[in-house]
C-alpha atoms as a PDB file:
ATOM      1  CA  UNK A   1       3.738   8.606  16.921  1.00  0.00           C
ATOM      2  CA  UNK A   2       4.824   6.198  19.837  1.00  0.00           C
ATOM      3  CA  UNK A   3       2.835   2.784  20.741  1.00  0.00           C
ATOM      4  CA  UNK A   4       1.199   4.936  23.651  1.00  0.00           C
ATOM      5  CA  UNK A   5      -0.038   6.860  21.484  1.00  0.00           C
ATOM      6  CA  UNK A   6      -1.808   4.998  18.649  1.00  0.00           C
ATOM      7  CA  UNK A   7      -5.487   4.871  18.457  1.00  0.00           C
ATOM      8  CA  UNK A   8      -5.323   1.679  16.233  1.00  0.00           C
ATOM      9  CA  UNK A   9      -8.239  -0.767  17.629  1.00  0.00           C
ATOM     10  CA  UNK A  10      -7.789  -4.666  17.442  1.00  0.00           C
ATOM     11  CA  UNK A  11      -4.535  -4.564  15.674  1.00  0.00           C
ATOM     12  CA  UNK A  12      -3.218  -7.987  14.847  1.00  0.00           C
ATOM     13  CA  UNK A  13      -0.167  -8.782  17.017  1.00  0.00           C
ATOM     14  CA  UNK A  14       1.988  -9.026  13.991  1.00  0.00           C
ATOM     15  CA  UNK A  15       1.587  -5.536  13.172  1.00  0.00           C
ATOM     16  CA  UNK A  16       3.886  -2.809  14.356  1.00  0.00           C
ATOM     17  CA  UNK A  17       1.513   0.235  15.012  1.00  0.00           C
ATOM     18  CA  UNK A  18       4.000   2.414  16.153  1.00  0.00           C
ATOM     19  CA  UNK A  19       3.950   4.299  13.148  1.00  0.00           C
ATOM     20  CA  UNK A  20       0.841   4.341  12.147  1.00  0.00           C
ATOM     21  CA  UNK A  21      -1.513   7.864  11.905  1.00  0.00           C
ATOM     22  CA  UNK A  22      -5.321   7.702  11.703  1.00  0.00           C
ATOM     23  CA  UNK A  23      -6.154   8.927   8.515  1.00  0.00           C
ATOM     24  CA  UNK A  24      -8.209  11.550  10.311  1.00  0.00           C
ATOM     25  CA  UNK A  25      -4.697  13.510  11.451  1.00  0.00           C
ATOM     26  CA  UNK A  26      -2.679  13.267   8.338  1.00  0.00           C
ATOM     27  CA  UNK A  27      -0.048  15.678   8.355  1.00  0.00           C
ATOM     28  CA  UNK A  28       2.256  16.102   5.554  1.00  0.00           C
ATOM     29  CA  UNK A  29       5.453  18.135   5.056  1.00  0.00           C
ATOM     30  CA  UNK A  30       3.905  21.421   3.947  1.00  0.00           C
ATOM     31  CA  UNK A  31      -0.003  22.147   2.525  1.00  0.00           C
ATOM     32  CA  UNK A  32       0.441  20.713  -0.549  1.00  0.00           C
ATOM     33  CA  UNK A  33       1.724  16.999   0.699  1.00  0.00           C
ATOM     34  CA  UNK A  34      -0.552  17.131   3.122  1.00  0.00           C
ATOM     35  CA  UNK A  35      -3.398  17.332   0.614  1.00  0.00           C
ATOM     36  CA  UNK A  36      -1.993  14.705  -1.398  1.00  0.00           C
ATOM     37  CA  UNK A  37      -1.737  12.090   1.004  1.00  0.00           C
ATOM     38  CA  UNK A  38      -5.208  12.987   2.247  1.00  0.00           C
ATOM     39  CA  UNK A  39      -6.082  12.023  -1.178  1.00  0.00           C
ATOM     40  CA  UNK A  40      -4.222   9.054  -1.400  1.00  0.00           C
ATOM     41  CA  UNK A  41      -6.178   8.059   1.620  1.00  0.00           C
ATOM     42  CA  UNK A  42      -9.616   8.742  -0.299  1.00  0.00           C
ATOM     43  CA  UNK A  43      -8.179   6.523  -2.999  1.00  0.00           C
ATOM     44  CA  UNK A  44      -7.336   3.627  -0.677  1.00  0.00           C
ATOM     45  CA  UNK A  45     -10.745   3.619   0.401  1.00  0.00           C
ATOM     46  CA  UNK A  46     -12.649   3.642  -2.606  1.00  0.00           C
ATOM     47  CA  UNK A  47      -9.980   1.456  -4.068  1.00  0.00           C
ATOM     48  CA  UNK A  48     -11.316  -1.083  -1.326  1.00  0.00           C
ATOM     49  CA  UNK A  49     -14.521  -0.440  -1.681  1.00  0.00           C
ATOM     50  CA  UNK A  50     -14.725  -1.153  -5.416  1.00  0.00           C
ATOM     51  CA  UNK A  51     -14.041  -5.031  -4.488  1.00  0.00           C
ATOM     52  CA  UNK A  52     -17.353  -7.265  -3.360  1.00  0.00           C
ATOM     53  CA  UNK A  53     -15.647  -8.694  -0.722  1.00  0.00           C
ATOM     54  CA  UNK A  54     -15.600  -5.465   1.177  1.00  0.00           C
ATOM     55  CA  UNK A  55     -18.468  -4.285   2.760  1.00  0.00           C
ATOM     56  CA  UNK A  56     -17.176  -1.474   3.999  1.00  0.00           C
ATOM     57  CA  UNK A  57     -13.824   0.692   4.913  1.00  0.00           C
ATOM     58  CA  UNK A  58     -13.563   1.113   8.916  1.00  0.00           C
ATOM     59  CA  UNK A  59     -10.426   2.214   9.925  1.00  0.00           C
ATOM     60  CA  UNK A  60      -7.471   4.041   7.793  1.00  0.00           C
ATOM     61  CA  UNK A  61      -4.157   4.254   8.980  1.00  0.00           C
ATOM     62  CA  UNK A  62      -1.218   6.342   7.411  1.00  0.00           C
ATOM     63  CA  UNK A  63       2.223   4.316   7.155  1.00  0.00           C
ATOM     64  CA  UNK A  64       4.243   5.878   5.159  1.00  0.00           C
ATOM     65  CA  UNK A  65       4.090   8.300   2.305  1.00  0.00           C
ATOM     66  CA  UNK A  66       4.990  10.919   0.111  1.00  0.00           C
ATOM     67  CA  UNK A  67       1.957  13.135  -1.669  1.00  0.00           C
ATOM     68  CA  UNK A  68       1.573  12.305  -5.222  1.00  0.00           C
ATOM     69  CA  UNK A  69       3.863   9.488  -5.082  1.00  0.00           C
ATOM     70  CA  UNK A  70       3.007   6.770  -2.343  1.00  0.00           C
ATOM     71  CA  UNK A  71       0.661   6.175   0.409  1.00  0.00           C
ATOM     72  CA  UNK A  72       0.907   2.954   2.549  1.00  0.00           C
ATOM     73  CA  UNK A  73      -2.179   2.741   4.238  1.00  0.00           C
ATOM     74  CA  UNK A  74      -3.201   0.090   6.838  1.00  0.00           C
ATOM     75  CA  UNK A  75      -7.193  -0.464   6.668  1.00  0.00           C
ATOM     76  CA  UNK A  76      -9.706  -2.519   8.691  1.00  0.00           C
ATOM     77  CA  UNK A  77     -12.455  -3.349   6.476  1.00  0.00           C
ATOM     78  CA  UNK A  78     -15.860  -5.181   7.322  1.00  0.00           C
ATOM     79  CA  UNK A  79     -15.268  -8.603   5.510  1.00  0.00           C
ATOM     80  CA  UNK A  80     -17.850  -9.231   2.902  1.00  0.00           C
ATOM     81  CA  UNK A  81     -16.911 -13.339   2.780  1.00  0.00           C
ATOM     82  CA  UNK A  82     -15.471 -15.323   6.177  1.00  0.00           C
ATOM     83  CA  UNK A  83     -12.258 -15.634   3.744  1.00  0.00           C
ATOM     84  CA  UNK A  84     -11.487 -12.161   3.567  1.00  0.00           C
ATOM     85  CA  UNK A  85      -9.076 -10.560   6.394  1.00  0.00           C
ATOM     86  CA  UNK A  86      -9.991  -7.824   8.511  1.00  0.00           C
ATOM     87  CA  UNK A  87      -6.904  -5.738   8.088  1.00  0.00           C
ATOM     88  CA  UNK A  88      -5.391  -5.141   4.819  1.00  0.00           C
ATOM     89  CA  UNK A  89      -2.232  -2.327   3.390  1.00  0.00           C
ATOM     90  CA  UNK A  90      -2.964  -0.431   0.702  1.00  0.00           C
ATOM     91  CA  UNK A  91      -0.340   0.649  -1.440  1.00  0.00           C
ATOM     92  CA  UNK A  92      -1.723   3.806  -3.741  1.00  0.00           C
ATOM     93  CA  UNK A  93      -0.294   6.613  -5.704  1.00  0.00           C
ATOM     94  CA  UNK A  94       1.116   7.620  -8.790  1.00  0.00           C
ATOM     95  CA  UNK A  95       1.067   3.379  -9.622  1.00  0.00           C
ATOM     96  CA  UNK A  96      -1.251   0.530 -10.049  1.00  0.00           C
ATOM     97  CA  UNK A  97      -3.630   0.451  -6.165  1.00  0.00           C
ATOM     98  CA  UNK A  98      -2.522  -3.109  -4.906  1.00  0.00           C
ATOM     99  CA  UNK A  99      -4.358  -4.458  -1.314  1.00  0.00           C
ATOM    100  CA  UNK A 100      -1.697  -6.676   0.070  1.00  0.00           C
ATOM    101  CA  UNK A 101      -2.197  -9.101   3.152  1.00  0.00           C
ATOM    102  CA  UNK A 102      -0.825  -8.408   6.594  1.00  0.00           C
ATOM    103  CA  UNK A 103       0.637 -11.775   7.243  1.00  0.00           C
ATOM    104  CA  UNK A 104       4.205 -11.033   5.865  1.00  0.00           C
ATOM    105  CA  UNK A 105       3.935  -7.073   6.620  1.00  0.00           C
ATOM    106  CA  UNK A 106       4.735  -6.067   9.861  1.00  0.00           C
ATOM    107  CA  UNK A 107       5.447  -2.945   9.097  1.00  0.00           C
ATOM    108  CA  UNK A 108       4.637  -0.198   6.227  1.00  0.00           C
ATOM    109  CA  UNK A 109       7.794  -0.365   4.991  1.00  0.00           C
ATOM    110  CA  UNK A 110       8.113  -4.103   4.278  1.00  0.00           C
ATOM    111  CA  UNK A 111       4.027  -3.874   2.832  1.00  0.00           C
ATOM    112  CA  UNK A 112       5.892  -1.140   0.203  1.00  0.00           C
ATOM    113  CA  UNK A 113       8.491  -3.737  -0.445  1.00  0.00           C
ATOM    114  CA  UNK A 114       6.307  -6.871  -1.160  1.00  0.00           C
ATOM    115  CA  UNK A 115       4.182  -4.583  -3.303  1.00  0.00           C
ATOM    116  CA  UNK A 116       7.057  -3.789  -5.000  1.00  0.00           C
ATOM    117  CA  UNK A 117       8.237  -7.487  -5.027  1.00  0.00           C
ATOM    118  CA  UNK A 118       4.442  -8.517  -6.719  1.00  0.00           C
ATOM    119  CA  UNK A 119       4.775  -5.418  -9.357  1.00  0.00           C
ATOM    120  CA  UNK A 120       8.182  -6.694 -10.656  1.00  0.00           C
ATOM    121  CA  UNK A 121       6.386  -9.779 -11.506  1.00  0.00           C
ATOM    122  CA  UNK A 122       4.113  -8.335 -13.516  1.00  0.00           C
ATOM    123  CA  UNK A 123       6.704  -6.351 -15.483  1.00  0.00           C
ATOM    124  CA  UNK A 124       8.697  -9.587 -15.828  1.00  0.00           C
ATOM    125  CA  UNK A 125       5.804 -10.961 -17.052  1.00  0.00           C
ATOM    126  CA  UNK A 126       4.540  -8.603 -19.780  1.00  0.00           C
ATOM    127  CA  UNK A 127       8.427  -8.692 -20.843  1.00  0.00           C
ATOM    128  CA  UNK A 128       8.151 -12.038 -21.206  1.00  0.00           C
ATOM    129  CA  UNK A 129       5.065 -12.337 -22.721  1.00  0.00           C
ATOM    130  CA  UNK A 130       3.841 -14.639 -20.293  1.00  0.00           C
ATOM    131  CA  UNK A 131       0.501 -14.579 -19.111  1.00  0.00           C
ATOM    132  CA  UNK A 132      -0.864 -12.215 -16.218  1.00  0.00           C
ATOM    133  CA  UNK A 133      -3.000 -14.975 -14.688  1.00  0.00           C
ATOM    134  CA  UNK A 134      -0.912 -15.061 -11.356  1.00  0.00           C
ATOM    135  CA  UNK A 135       0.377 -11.866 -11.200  1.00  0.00           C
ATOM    136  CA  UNK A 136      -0.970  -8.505  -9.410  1.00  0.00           C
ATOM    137  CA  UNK A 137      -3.623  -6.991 -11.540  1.00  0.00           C
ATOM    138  CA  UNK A 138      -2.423  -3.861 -13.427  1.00  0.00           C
ATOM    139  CA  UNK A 139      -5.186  -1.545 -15.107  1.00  0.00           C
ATOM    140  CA  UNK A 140      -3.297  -0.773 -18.404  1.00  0.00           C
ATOM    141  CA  UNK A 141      -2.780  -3.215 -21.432  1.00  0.00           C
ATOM    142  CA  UNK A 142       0.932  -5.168 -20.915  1.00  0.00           C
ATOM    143  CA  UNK A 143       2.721  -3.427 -23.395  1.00  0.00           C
ATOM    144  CA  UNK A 144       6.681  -2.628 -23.126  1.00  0.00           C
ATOM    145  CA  UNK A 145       6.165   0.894 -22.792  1.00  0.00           C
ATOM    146  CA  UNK A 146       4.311   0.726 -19.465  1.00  0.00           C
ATOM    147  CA  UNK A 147       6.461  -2.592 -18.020  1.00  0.00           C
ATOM    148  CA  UNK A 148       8.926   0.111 -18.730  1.00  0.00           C
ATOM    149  CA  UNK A 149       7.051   3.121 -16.831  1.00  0.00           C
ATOM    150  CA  UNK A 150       6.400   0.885 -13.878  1.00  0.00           C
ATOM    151  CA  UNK A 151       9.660  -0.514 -13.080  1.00  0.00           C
ATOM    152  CA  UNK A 152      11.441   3.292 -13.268  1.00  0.00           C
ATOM    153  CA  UNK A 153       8.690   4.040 -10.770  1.00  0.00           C
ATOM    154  CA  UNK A 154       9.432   0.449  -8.704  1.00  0.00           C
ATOM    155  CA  UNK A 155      12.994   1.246  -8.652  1.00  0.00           C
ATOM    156  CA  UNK A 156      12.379   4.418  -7.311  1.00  0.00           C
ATOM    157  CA  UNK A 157      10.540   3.449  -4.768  1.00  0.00           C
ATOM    158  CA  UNK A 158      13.077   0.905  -3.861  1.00  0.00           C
ATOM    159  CA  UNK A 159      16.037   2.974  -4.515  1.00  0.00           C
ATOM    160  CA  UNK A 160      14.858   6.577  -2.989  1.00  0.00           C
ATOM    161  CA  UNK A 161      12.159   5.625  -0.679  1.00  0.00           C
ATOM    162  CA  UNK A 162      12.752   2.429   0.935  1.00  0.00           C
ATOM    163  CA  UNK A 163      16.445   3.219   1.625  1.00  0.00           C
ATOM    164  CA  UNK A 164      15.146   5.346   4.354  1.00  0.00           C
ATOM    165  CA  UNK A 165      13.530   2.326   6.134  1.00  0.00           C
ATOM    166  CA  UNK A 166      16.198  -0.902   6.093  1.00  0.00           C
ATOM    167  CA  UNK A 167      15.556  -1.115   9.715  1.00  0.00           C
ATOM    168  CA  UNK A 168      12.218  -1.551   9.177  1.00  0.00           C
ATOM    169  CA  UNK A 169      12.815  -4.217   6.625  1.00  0.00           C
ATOM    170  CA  UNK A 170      15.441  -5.838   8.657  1.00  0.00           C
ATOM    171  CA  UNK A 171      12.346  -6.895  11.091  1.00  0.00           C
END
């Protein structure tokens, strides 16, 4: 989808839109992916919605993804508190929903990277035995079994997925 073409409203300048699809027009590679990622996209939303700060999803945006295994979505929300940011990526799938902020994200590809970035810290952590107190909230107890499911997922993601976008992450 080129810049002409995206139907993304008040974007922050820092955002490259150029990839983005309205969640609306999700097309995947066959039937199947396509349903995925639309439900990845119902996920994001109610993932969002599930905080008090959000009073609301407006606007979903498709980065990047693969059905049943990522979706990077871009979403405007209505701010529940004058702290919260109006745009926010979503990283969901078969992993722990993160938000992440825009302000280091240009793109999908580098929101997929600092998620996985934030996740790593929260394996390190549980392998440590260090407390979770600054790390990304994961919904499963910190054992060494699931530090040890997440990172084969996070270095999949890094290792299979992201490959395809270094130019992305070179931005």
């Amino acid at each position: 989808m080129g810049k002409e073409e995206r139907a993304v409203s008040n974007l922050p300048s820092t955002i490259d839109g150029s990839r983005l699809a309205p969640a609306g027009v999700i097309v995947g590679d066959d039937d199947e992916d396509t349903r995925l990622l639309r439900e990845a996209e119902s996920e994001a939303t109610a993932y969002l919605d599930s905080f008090d700060w959000c009073s609301g999803v407006l606007e979903t945006y498709l980065g990047l993804g693969i059905g049943g295994i990522v979706g990077v979505f871009l979403c405007r929300i209505v701010p529940g508190a004058a702290e919260v940011d109006e745009w926010l990526w979503v990283i969901v799938g078969d992993l722990p929903p993160l938000y992440m902020p825009t302000d280091d994200c240009p793109n999908p590809a580098a929101a997929l990277d600092a998620y996985i970035g934030a996740m790593n810290e929260w394996v390190r952590a549980v392998r440590d035995g260090r407390p979770l107190d600054d790390v990304p909230p994961v919904a499963v107890a910190p054992t060494m079994e699931h530090a040890a499911m997440l990172e084969s997922r996070l270095n999949y993601l890094d290792e299979e997925i992201l490959r395809e976008y270094e130019a992305d992450l070179a931005e």
